[in-house]
PDB file of N, CA and C in Angstrom:
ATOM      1  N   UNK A   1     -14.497  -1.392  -5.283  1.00  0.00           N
ATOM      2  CA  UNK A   1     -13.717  -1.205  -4.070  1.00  0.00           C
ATOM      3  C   UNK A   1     -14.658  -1.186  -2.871  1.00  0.00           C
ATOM      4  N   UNK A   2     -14.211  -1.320  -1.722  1.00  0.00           N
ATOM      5  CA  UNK A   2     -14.970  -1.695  -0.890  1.00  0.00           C
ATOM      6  C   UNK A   2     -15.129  -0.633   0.481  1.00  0.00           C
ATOM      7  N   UNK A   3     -13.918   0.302  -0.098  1.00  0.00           N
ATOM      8  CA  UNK A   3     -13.840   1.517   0.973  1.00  0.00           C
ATOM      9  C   UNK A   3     -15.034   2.652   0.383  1.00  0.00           C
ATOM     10  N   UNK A   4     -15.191   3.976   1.299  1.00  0.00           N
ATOM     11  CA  UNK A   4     -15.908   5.090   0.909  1.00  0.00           C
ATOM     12  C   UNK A   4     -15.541   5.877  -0.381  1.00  0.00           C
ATOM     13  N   UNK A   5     -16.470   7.086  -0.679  1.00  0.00           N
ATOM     14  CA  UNK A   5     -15.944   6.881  -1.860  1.00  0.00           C
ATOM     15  C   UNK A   5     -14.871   8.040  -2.333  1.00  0.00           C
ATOM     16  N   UNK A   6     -14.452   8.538  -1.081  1.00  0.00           N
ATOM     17  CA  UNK A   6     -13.289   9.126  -1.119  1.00  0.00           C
ATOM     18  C   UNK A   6     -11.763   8.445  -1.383  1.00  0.00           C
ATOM     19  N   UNK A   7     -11.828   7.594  -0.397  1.00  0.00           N
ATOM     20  CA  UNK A   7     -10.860   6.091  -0.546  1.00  0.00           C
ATOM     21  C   UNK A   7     -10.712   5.357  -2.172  1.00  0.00           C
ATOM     22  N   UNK A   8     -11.893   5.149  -2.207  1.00  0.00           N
ATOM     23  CA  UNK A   8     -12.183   4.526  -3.889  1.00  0.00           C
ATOM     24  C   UNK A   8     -11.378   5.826  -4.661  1.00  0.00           C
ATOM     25  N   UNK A   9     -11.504   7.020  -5.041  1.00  0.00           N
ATOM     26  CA  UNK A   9     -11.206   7.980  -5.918  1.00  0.00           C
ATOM     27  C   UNK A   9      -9.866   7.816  -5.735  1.00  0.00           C
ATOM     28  N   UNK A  10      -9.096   7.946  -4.354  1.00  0.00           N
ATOM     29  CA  UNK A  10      -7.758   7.222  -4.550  1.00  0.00           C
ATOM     30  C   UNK A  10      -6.964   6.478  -4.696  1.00  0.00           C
ATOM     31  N   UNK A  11      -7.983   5.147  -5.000  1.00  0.00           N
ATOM     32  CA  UNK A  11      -7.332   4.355  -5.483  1.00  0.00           C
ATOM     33  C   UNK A  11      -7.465   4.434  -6.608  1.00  0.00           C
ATOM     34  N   UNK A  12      -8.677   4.741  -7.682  1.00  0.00           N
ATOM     35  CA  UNK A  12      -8.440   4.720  -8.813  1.00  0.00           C
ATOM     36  C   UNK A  12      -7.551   5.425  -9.213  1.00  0.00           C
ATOM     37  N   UNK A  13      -7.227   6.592  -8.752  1.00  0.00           N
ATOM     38  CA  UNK A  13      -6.098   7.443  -9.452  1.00  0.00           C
ATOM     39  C   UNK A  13      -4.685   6.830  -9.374  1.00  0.00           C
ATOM     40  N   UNK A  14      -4.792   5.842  -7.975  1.00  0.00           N
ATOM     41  CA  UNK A  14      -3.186   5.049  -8.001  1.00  0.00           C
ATOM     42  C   UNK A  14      -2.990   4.214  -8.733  1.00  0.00           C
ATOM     43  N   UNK A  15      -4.446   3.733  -9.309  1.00  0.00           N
ATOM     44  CA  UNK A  15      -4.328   2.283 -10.293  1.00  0.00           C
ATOM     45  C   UNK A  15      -3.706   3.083 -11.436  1.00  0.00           C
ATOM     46  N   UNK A  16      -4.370   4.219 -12.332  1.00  0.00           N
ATOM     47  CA  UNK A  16      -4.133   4.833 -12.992  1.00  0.00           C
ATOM     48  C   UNK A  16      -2.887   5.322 -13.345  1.00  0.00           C
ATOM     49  N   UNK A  17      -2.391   5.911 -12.196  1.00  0.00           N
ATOM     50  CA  UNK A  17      -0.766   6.596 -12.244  1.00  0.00           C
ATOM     51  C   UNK A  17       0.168   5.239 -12.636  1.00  0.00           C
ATOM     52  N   UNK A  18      -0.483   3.879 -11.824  1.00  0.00           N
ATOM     53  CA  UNK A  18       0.624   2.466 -11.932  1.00  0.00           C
ATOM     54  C   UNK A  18       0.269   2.240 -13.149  1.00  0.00           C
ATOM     55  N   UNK A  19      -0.834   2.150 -13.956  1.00  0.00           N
ATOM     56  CA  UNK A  19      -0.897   1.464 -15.238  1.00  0.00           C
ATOM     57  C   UNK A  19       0.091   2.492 -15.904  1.00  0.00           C
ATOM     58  N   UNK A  20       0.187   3.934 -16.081  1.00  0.00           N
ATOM     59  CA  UNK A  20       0.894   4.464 -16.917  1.00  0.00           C
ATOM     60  C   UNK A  20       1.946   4.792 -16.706  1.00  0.00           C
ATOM     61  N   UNK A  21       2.762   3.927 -16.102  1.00  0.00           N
ATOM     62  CA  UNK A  21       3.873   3.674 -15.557  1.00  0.00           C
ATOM     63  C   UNK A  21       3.840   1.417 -16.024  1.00  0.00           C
ATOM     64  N   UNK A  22       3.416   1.397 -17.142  1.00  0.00           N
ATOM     65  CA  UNK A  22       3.278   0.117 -17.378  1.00  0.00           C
ATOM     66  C   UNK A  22       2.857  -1.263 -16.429  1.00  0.00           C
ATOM     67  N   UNK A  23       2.659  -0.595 -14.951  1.00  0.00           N
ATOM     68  CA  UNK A  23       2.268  -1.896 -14.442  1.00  0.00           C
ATOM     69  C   UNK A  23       0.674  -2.587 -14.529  1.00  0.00           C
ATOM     70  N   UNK A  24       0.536  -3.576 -14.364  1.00  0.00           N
ATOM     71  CA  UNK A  24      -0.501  -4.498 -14.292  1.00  0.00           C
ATOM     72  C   UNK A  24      -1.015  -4.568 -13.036  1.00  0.00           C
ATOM     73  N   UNK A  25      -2.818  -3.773 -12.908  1.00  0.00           N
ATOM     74  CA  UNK A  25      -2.631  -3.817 -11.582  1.00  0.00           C
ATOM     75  C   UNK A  25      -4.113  -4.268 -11.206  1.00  0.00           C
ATOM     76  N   UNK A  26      -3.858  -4.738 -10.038  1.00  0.00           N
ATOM     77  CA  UNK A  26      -5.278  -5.759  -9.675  1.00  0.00           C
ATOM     78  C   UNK A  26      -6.178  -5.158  -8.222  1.00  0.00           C
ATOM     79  N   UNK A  27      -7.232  -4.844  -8.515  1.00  0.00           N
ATOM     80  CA  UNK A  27      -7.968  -4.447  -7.229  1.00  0.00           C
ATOM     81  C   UNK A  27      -8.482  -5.201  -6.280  1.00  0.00           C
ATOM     82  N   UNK A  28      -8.646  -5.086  -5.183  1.00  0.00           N
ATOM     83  CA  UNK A  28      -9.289  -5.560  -4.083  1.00  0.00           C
ATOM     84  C   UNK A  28      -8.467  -7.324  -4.470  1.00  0.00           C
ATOM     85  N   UNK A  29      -7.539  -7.297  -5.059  1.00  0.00           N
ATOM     86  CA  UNK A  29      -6.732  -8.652  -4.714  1.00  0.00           C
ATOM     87  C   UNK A  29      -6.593  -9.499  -3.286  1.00  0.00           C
ATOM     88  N   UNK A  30      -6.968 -10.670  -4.220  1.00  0.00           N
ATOM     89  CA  UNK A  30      -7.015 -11.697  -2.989  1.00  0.00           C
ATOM     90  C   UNK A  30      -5.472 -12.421  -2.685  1.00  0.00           C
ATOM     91  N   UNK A  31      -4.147 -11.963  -1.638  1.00  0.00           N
ATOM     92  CA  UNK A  31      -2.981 -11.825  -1.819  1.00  0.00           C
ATOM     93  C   UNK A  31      -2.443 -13.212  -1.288  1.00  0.00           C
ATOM     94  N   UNK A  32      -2.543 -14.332  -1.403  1.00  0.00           N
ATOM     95  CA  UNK A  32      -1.953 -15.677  -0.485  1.00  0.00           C
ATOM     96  C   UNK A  32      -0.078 -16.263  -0.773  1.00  0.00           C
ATOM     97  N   UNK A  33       0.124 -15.966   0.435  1.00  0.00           N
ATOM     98  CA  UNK A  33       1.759 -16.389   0.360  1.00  0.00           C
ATOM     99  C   UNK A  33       2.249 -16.922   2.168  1.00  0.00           C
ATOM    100  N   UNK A  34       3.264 -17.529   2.204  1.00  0.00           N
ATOM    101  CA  UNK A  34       3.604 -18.447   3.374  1.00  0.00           C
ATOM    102  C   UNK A  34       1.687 -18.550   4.551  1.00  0.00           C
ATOM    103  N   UNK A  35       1.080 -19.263   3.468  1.00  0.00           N
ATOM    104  CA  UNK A  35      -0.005 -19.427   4.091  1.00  0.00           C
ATOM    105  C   UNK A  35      -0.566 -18.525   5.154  1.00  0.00           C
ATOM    106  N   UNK A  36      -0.456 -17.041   4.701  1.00  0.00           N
ATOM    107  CA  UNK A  36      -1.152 -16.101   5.049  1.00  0.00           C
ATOM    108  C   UNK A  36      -2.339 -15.342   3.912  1.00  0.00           C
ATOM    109  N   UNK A  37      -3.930 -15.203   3.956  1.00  0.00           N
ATOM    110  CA  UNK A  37      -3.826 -14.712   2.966  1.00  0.00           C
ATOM    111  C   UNK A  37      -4.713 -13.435   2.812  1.00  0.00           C
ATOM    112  N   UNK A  38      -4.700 -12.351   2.449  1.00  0.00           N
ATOM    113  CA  UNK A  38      -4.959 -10.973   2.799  1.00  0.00           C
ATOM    114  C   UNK A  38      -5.713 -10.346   1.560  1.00  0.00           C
ATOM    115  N   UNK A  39      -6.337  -9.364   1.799  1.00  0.00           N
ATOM    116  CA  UNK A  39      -6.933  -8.352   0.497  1.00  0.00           C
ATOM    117  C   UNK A  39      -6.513  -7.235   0.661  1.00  0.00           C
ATOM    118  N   UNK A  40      -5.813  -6.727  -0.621  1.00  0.00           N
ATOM    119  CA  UNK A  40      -5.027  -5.501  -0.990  1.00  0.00           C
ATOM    120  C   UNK A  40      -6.058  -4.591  -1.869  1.00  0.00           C
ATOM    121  N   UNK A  41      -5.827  -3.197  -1.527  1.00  0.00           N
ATOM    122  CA  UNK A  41      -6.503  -2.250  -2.182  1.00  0.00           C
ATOM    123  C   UNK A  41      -6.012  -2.546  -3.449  1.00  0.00           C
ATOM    124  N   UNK A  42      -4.694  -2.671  -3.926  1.00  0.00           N
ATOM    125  CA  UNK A  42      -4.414  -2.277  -5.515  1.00  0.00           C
ATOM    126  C   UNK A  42      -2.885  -3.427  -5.074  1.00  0.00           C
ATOM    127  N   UNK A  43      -2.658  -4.263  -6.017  1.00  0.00           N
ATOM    128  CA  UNK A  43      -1.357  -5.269  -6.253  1.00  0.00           C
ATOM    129  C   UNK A  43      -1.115  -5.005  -7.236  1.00  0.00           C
ATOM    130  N   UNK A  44       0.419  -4.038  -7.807  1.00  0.00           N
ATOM    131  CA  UNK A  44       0.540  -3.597  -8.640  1.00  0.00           C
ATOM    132  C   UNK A  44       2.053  -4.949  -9.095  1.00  0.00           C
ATOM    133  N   UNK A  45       2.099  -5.530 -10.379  1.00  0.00           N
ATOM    134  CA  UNK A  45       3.119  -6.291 -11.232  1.00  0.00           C
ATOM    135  C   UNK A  45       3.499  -6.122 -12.277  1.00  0.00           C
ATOM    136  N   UNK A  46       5.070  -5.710 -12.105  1.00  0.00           N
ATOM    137  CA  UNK A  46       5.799  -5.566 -13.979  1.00  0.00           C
ATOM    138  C   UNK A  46       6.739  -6.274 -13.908  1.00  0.00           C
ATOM    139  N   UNK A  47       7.192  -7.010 -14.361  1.00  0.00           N
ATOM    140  CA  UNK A  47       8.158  -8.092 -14.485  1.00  0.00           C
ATOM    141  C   UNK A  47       8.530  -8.782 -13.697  1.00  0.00           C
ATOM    142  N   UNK A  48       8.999  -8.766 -12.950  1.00  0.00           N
ATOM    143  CA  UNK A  48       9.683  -9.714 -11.450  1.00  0.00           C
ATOM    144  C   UNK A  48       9.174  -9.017 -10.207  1.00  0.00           C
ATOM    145  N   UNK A  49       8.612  -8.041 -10.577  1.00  0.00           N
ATOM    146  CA  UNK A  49       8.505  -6.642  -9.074  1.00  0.00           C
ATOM    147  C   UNK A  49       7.143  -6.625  -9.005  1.00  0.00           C
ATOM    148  N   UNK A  50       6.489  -6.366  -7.790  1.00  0.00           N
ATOM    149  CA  UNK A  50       5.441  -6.353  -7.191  1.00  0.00           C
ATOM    150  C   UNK A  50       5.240  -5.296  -5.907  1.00  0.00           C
ATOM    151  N   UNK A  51       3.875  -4.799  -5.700  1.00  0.00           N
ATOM    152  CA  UNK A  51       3.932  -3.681  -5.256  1.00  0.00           C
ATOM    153  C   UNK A  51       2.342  -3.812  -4.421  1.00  0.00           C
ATOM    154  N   UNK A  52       2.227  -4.352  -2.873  1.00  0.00           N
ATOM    155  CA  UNK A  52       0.863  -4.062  -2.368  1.00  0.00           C
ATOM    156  C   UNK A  52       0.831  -3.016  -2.233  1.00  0.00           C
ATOM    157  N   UNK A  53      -0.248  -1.978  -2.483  1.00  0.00           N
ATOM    158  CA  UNK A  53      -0.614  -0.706  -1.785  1.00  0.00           C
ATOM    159  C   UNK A  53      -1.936  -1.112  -1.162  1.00  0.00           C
ATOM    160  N   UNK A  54      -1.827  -0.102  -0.022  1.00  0.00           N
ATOM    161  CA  UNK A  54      -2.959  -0.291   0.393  1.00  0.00           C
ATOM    162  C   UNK A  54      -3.506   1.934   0.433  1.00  0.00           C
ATOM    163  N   UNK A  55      -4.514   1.623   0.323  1.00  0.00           N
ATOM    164  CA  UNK A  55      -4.915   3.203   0.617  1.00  0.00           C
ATOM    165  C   UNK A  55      -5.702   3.533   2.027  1.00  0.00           C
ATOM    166  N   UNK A  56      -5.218   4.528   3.086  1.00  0.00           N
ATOM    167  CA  UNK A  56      -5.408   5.181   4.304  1.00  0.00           C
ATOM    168  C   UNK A  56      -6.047   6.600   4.349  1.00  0.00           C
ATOM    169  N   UNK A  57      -6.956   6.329   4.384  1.00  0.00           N
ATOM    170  CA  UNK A  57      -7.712   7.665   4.479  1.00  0.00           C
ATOM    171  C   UNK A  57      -8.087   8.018   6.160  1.00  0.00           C
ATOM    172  N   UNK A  58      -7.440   7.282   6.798  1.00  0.00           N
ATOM    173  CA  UNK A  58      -7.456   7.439   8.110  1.00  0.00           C
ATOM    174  C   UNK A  58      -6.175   6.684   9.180  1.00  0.00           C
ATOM    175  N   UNK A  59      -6.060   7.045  10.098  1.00  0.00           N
ATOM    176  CA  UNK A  59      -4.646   6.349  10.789  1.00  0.00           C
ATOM    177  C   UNK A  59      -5.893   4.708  11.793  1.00  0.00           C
ATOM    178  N   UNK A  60      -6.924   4.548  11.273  1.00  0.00           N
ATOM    179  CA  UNK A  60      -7.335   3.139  12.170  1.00  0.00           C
ATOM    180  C   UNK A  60      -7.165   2.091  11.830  1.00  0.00           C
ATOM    181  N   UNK A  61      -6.866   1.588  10.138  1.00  0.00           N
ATOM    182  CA  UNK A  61      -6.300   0.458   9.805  1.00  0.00           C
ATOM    183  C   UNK A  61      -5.151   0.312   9.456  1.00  0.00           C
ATOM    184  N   UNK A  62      -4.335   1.297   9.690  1.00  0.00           N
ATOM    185  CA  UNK A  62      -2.850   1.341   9.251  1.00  0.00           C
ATOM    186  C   UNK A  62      -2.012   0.194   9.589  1.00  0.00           C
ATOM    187  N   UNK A  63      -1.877   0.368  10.914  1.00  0.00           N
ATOM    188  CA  UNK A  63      -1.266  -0.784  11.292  1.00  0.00           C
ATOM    189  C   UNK A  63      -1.706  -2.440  11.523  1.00  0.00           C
ATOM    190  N   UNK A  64      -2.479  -2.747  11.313  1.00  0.00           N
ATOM    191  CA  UNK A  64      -3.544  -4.098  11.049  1.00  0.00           C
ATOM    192  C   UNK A  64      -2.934  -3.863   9.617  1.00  0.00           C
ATOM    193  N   UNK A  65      -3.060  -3.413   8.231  1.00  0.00           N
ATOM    194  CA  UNK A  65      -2.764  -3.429   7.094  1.00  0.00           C
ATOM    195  C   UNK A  65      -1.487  -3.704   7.062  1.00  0.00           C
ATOM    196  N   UNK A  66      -0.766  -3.159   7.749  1.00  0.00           N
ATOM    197  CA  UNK A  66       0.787  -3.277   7.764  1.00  0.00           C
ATOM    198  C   UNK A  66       1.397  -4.568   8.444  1.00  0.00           C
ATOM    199  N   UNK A  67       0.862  -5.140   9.524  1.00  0.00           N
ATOM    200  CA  UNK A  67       1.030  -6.111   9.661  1.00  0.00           C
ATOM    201  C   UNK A  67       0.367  -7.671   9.249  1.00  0.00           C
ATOM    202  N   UNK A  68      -0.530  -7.852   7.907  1.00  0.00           N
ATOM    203  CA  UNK A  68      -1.262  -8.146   7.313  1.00  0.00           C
ATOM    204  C   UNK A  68       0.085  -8.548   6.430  1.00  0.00           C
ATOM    205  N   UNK A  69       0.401  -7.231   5.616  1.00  0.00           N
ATOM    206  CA  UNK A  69       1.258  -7.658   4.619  1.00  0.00           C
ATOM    207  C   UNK A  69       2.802  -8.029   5.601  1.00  0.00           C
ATOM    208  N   UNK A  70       3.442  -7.746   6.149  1.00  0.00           N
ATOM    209  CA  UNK A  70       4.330  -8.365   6.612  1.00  0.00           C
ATOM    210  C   UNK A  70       4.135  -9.755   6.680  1.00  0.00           C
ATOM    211  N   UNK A  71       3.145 -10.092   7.492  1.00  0.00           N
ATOM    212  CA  UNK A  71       3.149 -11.837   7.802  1.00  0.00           C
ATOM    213  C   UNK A  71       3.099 -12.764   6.229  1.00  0.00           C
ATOM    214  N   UNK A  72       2.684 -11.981   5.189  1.00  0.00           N
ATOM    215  CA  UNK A  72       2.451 -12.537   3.815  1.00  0.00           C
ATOM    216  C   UNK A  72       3.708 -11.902   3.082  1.00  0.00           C
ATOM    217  N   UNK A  73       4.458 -11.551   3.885  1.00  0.00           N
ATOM    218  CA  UNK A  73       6.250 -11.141   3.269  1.00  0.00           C
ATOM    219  C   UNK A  73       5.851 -10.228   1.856  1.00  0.00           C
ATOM    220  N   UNK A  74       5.450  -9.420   1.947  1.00  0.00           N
ATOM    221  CA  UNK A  74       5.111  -8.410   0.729  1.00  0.00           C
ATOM    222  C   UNK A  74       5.389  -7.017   1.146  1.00  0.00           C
ATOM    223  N   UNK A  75       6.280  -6.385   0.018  1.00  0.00           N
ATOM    224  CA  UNK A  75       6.348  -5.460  -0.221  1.00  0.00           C
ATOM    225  C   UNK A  75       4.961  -4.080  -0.250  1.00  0.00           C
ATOM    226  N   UNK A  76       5.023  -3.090   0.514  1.00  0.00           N
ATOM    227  CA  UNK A  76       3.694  -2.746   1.236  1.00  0.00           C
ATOM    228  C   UNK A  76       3.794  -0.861   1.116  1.00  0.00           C
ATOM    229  N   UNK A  77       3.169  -0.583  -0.234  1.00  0.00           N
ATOM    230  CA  UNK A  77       3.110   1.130  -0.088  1.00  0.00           C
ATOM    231  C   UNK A  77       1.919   1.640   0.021  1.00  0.00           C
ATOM    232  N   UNK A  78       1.832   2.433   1.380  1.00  0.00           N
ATOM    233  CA  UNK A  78       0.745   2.981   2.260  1.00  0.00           C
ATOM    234  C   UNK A  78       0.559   4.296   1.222  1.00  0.00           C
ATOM    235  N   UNK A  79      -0.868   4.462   0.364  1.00  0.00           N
ATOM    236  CA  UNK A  79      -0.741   5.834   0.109  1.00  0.00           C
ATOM    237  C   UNK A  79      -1.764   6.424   0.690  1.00  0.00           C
ATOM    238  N   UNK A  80      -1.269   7.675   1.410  1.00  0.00           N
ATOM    239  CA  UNK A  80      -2.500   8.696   2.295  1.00  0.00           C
ATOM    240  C   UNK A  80      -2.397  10.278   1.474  1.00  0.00           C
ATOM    241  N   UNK A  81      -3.969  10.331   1.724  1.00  0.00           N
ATOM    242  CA  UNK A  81      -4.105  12.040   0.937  1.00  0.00           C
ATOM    243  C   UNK A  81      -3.290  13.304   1.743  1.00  0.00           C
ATOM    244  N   UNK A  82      -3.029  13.136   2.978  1.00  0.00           N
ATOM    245  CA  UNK A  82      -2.004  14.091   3.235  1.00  0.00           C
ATOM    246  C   UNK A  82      -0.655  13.780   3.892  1.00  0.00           C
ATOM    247  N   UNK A  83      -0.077  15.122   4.512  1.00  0.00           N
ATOM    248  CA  UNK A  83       1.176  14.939   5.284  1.00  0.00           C
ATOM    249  C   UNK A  83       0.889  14.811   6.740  1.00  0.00           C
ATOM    250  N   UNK A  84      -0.074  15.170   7.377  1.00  0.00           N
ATOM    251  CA  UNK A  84      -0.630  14.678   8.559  1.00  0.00           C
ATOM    252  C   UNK A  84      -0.852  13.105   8.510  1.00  0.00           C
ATOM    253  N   UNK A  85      -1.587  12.768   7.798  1.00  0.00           N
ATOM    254  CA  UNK A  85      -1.932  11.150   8.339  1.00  0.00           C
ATOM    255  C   UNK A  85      -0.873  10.734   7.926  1.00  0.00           C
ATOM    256  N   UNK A  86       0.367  11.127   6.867  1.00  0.00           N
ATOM    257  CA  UNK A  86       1.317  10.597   6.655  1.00  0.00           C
ATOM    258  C   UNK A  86       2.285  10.186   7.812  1.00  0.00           C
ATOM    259  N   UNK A  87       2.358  11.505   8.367  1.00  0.00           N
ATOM    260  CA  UNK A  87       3.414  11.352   9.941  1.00  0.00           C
ATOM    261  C   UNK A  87       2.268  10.603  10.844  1.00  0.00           C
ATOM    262  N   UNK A  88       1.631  10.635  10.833  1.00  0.00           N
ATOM    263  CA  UNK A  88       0.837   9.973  11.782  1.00  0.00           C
ATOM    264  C   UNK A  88       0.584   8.380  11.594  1.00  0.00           C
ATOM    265  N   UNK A  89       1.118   7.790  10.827  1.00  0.00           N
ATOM    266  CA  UNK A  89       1.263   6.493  10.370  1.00  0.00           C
ATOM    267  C   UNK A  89       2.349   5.988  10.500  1.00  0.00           C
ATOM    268  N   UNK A  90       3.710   6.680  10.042  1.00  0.00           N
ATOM    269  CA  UNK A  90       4.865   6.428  10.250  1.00  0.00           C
ATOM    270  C   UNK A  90       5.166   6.550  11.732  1.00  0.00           C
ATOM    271  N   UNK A  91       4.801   7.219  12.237  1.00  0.00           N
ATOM    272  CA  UNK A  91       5.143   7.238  13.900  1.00  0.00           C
ATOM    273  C   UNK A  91       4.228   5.432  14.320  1.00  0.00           C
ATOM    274  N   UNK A  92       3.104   5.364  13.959  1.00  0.00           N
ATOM    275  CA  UNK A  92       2.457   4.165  14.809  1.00  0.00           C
ATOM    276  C   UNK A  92       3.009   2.889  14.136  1.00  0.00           C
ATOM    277  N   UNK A  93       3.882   3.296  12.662  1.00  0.00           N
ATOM    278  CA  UNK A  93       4.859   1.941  12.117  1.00  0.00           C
ATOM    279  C   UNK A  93       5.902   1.468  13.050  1.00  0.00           C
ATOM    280  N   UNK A  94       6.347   2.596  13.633  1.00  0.00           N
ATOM    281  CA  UNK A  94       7.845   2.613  14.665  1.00  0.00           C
ATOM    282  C   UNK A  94       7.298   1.736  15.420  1.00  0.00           C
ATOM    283  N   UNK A  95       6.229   1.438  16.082  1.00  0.00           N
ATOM    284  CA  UNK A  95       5.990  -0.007  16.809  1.00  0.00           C
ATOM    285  C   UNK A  95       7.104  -1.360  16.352  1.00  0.00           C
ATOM    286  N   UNK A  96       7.524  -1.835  17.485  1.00  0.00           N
ATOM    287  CA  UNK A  96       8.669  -3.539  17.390  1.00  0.00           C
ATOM    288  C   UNK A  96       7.557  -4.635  16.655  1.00  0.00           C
ATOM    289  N   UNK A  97       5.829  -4.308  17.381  1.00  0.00           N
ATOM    290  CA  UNK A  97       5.518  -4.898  16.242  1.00  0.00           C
ATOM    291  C   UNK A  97       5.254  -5.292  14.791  1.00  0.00           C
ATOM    292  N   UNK A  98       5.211  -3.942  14.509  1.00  0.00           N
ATOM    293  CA  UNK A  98       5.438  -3.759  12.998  1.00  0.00           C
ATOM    294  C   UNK A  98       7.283  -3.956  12.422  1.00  0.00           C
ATOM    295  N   UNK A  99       8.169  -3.680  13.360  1.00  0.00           N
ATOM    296  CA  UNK A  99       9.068  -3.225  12.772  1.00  0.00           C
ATOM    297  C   UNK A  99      10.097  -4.606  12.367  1.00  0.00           C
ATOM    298  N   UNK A 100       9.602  -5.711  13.231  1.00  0.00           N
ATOM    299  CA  UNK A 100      10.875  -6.873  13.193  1.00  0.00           C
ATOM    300  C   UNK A 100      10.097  -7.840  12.171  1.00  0.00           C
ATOM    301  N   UNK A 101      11.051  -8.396  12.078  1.00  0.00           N
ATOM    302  CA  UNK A 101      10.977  -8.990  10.632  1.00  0.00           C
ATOM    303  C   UNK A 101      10.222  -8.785   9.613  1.00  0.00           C
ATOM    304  N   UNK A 102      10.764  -7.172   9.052  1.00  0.00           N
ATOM    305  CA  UNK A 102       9.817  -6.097   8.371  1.00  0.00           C
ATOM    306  C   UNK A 102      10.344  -6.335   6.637  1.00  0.00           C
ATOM    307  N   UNK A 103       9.211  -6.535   6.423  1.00  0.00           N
ATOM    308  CA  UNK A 103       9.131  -6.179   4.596  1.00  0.00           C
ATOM    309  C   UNK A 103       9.546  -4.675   4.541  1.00  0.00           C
ATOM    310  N   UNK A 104       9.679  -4.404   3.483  1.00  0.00           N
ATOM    311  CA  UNK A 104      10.009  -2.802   2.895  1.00  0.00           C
ATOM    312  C   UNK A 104       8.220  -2.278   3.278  1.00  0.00           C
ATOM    313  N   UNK A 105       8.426  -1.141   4.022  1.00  0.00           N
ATOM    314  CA  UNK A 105       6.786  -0.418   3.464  1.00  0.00           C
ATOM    315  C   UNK A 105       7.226   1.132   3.654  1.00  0.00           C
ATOM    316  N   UNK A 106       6.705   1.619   2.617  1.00  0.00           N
ATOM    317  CA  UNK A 106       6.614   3.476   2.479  1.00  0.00           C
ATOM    318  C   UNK A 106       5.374   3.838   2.121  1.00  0.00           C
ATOM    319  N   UNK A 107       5.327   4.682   3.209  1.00  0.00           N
ATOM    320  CA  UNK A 107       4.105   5.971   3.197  1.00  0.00           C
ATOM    321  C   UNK A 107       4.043   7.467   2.488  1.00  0.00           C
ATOM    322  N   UNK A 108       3.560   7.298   1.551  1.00  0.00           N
ATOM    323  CA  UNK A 108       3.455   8.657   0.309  1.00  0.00           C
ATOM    324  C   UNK A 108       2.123   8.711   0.138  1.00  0.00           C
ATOM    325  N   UNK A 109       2.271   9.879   0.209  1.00  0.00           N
ATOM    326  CA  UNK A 109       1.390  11.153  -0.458  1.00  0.00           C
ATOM    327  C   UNK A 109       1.053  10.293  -2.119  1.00  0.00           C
ATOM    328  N   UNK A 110      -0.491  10.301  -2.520  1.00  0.00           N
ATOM    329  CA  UNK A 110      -0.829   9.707  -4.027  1.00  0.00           C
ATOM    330  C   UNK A 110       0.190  11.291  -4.401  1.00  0.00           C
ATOM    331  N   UNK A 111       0.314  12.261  -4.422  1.00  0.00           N
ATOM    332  CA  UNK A 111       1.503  13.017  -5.128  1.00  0.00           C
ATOM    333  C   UNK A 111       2.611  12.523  -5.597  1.00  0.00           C
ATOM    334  N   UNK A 112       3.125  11.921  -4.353  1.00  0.00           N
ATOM    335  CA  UNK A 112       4.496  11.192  -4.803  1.00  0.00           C
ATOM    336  C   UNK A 112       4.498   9.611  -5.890  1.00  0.00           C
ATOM    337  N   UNK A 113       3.692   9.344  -5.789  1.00  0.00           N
ATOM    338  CA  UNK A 113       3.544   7.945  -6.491  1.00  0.00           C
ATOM    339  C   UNK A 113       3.881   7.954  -8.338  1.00  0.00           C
ATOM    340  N   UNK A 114       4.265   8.949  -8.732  1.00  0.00           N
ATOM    341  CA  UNK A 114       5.134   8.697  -9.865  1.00  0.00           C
ATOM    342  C   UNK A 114       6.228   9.355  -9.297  1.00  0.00           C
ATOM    343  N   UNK A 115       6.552  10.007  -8.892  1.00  0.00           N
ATOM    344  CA  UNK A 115       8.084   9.959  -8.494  1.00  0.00           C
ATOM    345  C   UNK A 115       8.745   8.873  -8.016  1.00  0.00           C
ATOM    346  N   UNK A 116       7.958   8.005  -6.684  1.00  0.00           N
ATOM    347  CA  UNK A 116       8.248   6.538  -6.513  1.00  0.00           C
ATOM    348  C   UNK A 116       8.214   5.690  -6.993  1.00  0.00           C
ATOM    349  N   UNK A 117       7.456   5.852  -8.486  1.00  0.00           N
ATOM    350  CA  UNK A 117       7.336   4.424  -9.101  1.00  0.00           C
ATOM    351  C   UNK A 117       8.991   4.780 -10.223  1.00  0.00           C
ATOM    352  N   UNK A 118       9.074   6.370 -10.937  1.00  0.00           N
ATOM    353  CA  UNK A 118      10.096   6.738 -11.840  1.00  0.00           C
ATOM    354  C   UNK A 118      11.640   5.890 -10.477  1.00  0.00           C
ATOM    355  N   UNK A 119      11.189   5.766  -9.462  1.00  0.00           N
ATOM    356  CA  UNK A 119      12.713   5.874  -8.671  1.00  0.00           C
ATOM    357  C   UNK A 119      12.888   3.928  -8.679  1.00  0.00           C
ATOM    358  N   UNK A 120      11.880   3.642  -9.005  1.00  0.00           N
ATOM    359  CA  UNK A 120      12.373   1.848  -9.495  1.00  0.00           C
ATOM    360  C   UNK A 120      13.167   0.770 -10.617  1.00  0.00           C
TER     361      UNK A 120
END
């Protein structure tokens, strides 16, 4: 992984939680679709369904990440280590630029990430 190694520890634990939850999941993926093409912390795939996450250990690439995966029409779950950078991400999503012609994206807590994956 290519982030610090706080960042890295959360992603491994998200790869982890997605594999045992049966998905197939790919790091630092190289993501190309309507000739956009992007690198995802973790691209998680189980059958027809697909899942970019990206991991935020800070609110400065949030939105560059978020609009990254929009333009490549992908489904996009932001996971941050708390409830601060959580609200603090979702407020700078509310941007028109992020918001129009928006893919699905949710911001969770790595806590929630088997509850979100059990809710698919």
């Amino acid at each position: 992984m290519r982030g610090k190694a706080f960042h890295n520890r959360i992603a491994e634990e998200a790869k982890m939680i997605l594999s045992s939850h049966g998905w197939q999941v790919y790091t630092e993926h190289r993501y190309r679709k309507n000739g956009i093409t992007t690198y995802l912390d973790l691209f998680a795939v189980k059958g027809d369904k697909s899942i970019a996450c990206e991991v935020e250990t800070t609110i400065r690439h949030a939105v560059d990440n978020a609009l990254k995966a929009q333009s490549a029409g992908v489904v996009l779950w932001i996971i941050v280590p708390t409830r601060t950078l959580r609200r603090q991400i979702e407020r700078k999503l509310e941007s028109p630029d992020v918001t129009e012609n928006r893919q699905p994206i949710k911001t969770i807590l790595l806590s929630q990430l088997n509850t979100e994956l059990n809710l698919l």
